[in-house]
N, C-alpha and C. Protein backbone atom coordinates (compact mmCIF):
# COMPACT_ATOMS: atom_id res chain seq x y z
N UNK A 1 7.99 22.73 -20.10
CA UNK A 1 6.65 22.89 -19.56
C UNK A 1 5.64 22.43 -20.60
N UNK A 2 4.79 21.53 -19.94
CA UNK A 2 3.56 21.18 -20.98
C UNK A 2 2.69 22.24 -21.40
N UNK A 3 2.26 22.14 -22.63
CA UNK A 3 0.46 22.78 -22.59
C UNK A 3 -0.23 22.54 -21.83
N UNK A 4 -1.07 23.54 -21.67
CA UNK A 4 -2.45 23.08 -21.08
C UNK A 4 -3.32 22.74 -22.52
N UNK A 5 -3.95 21.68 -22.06
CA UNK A 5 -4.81 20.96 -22.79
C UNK A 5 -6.43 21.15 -22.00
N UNK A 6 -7.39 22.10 -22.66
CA UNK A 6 -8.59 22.05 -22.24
C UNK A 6 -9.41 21.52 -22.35
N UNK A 7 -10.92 20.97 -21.30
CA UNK A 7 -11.47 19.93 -21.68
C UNK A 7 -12.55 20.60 -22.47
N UNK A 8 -13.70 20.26 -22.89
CA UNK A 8 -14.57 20.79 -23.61
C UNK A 8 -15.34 21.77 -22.51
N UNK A 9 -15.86 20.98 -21.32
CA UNK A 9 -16.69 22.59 -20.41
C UNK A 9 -15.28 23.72 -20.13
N UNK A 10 -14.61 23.72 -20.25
CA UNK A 10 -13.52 24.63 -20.25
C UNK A 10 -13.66 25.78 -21.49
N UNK A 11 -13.57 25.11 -22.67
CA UNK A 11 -13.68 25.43 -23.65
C UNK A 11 -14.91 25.88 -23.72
N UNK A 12 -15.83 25.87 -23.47
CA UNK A 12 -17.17 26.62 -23.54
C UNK A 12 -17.33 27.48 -22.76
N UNK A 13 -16.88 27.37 -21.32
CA UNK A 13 -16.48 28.47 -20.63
C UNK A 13 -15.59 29.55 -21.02
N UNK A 14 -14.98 29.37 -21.89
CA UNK A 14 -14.07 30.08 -22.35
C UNK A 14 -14.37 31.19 -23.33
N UNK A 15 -15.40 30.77 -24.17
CA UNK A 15 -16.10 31.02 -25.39
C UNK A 15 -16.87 32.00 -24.57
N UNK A 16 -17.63 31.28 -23.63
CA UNK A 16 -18.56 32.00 -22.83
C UNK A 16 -18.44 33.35 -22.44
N UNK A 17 -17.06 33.55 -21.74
CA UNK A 17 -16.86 34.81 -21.03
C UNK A 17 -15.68 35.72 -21.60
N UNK A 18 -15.73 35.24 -23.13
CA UNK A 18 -14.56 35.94 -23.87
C UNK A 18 -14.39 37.34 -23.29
N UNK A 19 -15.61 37.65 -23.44
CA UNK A 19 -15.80 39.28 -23.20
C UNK A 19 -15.68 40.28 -21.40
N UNK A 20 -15.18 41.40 -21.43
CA UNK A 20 -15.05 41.63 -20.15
C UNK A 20 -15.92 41.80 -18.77
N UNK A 21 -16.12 41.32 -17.90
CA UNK A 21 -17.05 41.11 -17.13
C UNK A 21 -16.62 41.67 -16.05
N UNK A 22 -17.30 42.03 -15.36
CA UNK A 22 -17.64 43.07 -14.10
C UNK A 22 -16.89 41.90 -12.67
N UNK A 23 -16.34 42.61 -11.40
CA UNK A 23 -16.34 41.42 -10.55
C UNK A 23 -17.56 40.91 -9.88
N UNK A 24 -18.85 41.85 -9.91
CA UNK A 24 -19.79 41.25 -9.66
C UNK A 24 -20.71 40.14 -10.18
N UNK A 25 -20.26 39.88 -11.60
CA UNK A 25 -20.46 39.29 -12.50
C UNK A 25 -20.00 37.73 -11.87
N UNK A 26 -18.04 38.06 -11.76
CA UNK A 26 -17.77 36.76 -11.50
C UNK A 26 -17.88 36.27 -10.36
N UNK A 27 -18.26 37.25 -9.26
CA UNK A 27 -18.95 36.30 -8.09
C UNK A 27 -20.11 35.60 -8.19
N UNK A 28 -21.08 36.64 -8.94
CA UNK A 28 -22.42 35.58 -9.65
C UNK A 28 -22.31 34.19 -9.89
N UNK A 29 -20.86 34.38 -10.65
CA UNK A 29 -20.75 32.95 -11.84
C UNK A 29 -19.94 32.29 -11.26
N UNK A 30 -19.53 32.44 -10.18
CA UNK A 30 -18.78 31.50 -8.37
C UNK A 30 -19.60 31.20 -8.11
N UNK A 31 -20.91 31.51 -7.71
CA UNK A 31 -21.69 31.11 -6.83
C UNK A 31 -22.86 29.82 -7.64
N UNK A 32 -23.42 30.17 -8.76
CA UNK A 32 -23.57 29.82 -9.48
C UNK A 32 -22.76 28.68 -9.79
N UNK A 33 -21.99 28.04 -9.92
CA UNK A 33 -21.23 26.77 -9.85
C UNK A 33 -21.18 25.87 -8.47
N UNK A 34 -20.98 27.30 -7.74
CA UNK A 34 -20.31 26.72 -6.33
C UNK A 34 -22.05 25.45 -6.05
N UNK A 35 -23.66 26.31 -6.05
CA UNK A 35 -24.46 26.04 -5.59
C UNK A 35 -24.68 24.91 -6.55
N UNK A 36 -24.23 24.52 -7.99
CA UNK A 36 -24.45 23.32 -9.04
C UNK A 36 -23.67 22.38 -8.46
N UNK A 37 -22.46 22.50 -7.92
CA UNK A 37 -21.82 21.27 -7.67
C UNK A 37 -21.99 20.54 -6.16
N UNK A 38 -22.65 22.01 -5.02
CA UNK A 38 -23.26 21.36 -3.80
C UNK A 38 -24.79 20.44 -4.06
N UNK A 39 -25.48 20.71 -4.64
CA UNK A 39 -26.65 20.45 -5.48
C UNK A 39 -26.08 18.54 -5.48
N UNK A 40 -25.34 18.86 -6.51
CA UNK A 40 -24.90 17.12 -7.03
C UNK A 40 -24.34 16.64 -5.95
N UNK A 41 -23.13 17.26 -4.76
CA UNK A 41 -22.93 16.31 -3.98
C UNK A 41 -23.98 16.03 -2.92
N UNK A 42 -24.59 17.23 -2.37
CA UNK A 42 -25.73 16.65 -1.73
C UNK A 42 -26.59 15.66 -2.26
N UNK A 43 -27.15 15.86 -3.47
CA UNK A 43 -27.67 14.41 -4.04
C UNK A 43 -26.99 13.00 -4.02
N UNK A 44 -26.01 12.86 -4.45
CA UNK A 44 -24.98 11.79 -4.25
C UNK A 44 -25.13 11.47 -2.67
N UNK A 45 -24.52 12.19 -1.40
CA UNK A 45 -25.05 11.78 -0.39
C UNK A 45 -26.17 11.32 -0.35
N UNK A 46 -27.13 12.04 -0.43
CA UNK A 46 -28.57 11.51 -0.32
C UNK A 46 -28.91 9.95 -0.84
N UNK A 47 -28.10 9.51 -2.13
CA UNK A 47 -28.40 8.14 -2.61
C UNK A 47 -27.28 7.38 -1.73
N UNK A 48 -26.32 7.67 -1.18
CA UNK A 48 -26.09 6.67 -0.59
C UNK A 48 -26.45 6.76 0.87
N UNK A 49 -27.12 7.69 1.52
CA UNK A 49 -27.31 7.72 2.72
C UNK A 49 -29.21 6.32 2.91
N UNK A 50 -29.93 6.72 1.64
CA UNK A 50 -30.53 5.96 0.97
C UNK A 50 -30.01 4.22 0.71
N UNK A 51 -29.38 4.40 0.50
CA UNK A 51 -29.22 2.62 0.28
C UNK A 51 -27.97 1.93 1.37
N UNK A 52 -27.88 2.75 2.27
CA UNK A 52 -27.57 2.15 3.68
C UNK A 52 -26.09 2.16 3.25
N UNK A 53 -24.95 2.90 2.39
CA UNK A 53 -23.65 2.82 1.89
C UNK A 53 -23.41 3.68 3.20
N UNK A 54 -23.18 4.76 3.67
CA UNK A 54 -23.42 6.12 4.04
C UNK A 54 -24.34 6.25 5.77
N UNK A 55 -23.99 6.14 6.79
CA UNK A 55 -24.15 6.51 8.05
C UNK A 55 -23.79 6.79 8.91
N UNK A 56 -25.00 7.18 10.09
CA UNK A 56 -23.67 8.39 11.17
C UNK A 56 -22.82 7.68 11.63
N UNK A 57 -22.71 6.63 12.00
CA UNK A 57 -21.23 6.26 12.27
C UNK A 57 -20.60 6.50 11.41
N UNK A 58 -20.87 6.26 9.83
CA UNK A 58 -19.28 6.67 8.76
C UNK A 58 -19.16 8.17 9.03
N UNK A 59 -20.24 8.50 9.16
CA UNK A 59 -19.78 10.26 8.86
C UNK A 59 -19.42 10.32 10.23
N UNK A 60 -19.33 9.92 11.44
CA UNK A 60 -18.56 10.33 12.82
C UNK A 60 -17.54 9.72 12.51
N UNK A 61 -16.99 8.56 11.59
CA UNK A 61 -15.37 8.06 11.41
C UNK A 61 -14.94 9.22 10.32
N UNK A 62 -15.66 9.70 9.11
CA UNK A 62 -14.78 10.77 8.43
C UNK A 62 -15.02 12.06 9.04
N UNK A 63 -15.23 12.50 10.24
CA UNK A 63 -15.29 13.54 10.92
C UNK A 63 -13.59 13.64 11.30
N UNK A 64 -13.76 12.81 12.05
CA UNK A 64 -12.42 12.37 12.67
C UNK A 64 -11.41 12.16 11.86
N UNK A 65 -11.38 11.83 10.66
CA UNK A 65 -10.38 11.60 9.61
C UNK A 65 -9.50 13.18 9.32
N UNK A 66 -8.43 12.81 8.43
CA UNK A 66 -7.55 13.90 8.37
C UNK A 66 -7.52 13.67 7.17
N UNK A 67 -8.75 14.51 6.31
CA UNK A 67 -9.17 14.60 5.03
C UNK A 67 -7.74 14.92 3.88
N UNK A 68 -7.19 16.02 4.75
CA UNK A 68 -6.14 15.87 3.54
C UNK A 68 -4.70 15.17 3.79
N UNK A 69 -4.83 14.40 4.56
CA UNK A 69 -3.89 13.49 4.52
C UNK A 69 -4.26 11.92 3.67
N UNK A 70 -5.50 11.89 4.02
CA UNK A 70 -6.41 10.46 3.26
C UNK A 70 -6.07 10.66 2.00
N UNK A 71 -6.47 11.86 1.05
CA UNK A 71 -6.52 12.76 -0.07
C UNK A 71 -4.88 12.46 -1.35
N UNK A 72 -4.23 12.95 0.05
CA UNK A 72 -2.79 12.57 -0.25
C UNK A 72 -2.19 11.18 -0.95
N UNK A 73 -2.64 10.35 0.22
CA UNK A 73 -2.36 8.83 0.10
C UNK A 73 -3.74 7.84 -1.00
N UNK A 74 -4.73 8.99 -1.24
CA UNK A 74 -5.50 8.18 -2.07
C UNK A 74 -5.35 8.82 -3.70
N UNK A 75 -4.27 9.63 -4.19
CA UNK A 75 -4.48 10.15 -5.20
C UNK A 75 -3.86 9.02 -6.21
């Protein structure tokens, strides 16, 4: 079995929450990520819905798609 090898925001996360934290705490700090990384993909949409990459026809063809089968075959 390999190591795990951590990346640096790992490692700061790590540092971060050495100490024991409440579970209300770590739903905070779920949500808190969860809403940073919708943040960026909604932005990302937004620039390509913006420069004409991105429309309702694509998003009615990846509606229809079988996300984790695409997922599969695109790793």
């Amino acid at each position: 079995m390999e190591p795990t090898v951590f990346n640096p925001v790992q490692i700061h996360l790590l540092k971060m929450f050495q100490r024991k934290k409440s579970e209300a705490d770590l739903l905070e700090v779920k949500k808190v990520l969860s809403d940073y990384y919708a943040k960026k993909l909604n932005d990302h949409l937004n620039k390509l819905w913006d420069e004409g990459i991105l429309d309702q026809k694509r998003l009615d063809e990846i509606n229809e798609m079988d996300l984790h089968e695409f997922l599969r075959k695109n790793k």
